[in-house]
Protein backbone atom coordinates (compact mmCIF):
# COMPACT_ATOMS: atom_id res chain seq x y z
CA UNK A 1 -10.68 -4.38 26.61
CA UNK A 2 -12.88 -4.81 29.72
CA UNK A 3 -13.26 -8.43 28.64
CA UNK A 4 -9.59 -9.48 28.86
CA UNK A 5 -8.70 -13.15 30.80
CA UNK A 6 -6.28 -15.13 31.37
CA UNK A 7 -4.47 -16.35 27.74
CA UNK A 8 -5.63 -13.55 25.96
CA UNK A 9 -2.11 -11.99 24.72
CA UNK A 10 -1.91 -7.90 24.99
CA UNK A 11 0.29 -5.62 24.02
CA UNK A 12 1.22 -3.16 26.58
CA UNK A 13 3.47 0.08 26.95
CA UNK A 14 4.26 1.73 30.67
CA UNK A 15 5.24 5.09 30.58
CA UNK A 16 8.73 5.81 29.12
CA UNK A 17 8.99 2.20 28.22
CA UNK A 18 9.24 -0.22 25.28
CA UNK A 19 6.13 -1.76 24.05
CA UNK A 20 5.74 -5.20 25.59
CA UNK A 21 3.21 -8.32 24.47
CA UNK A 22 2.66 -10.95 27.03
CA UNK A 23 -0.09 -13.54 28.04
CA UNK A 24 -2.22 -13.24 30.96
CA UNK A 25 -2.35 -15.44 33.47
CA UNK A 26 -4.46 -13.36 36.25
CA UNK A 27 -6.72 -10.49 36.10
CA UNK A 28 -7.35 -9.01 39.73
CA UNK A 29 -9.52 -5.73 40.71
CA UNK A 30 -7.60 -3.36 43.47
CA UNK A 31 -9.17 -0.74 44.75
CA UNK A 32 -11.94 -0.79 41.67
CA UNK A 33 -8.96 -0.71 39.12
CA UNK A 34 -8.33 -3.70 37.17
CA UNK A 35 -4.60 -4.92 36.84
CA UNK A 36 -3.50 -7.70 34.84
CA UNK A 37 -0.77 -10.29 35.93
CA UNK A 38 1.11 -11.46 32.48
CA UNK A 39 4.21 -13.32 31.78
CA UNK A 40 6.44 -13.31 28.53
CA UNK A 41 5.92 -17.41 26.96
CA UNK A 42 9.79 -17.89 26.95
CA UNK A 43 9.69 -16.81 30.38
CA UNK A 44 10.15 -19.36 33.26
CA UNK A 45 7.75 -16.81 35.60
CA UNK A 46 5.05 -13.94 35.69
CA UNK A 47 6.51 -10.71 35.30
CA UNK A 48 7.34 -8.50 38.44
CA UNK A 49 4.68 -5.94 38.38
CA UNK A 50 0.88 -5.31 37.76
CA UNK A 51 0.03 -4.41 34.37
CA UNK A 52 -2.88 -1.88 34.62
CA UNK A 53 -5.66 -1.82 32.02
CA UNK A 54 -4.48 1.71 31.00
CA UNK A 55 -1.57 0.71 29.79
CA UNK A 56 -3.22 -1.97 27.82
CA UNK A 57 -2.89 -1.21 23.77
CA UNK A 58 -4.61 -4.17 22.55
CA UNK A 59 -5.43 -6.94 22.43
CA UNK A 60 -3.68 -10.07 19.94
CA UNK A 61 -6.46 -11.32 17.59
CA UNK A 62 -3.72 -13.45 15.29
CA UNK A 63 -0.26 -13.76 14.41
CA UNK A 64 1.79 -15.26 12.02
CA UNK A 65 4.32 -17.83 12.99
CA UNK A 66 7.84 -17.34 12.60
CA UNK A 67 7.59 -14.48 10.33
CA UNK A 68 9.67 -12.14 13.07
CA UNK A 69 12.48 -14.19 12.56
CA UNK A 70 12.16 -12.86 8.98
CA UNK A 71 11.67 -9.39 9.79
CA UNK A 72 14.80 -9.37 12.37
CA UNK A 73 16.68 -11.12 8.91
CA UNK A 74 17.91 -7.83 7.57
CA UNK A 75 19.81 -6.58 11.13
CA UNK A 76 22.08 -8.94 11.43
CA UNK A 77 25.60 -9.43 9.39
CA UNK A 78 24.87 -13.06 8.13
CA UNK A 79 21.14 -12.32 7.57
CA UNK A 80 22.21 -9.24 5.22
CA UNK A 81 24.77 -11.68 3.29
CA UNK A 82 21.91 -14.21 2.97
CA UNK A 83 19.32 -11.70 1.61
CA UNK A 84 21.73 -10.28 -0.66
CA UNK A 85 23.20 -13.91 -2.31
CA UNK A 86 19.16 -14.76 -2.57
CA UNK A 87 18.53 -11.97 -4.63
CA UNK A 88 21.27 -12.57 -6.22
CA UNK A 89 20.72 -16.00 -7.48
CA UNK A 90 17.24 -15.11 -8.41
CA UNK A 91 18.30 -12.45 -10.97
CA UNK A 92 21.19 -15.51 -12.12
CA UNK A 93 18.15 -17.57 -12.53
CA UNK A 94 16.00 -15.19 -14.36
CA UNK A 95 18.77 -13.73 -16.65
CA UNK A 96 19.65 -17.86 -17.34
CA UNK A 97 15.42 -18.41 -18.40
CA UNK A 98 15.01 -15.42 -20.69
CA UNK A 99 18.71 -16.16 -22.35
CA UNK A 100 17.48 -19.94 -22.91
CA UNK A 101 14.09 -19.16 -24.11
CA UNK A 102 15.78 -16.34 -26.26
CA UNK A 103 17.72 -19.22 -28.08
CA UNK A 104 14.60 -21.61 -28.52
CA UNK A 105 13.41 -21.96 -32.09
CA UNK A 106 9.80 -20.82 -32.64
CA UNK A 107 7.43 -23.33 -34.03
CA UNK A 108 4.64 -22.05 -36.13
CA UNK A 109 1.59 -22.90 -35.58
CA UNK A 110 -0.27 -25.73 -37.34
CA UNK A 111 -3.33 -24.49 -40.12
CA UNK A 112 -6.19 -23.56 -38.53
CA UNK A 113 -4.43 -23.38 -34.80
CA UNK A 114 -4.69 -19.65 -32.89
């Protein structure tokens, strides 16, 4: 973590706080400590205080786009209803597949086919 610069994105937790991931936009040594400066990307400015390397987690090697909208689906009243009529219409679909292939004729196979 000693390598950490401004963009890198950690994840940090203070004591008796949430876990937090921001960018960096500053790393500055005080008093032989390094602190990082960071600031949330939906947020207009850095945040208030220091962040100091001890606090540090980790740091973000990837992520995957969008996919916390998909995880926060399941907490809401609409995104429950939405989940619910998807699964829904899948098992509709698959009942409606095995009842039409259940009514298909079978063909038998030509001479010397198989």
């Amino acid at each position: 973590l000693n390598a950490l610069q401004p963009g890198d994105v950690v994840t940090f937790q203070a004591p008796n706080t949430a876990v937090i991931t921001h960018r960096i936009t500053r790393v500055e040594q005080v008093a032989g400590l390094t602190y990082l400066e960071t600031k949330g990307d939906a947020n207009a400015s850095p945040d208030p205080d220091l962040v100091p390397l001890s606090w540090v987690i980790g740091r973000v090697v990837f992520s995957v786009p969008l996919v916390g909208y998909l995880l926060a689906l399941p907490s809401s009243p609409l995104g429950i209803v939405a989940m619910a009529s998807l699964v829904l219409c899948l098992l509709v679909a698959h009942a409606f597949l095995l009842s039409v292939r259940a009514g298909s004729p079978r063909r038998p196979l030509a001479p010397g086919a198989g």
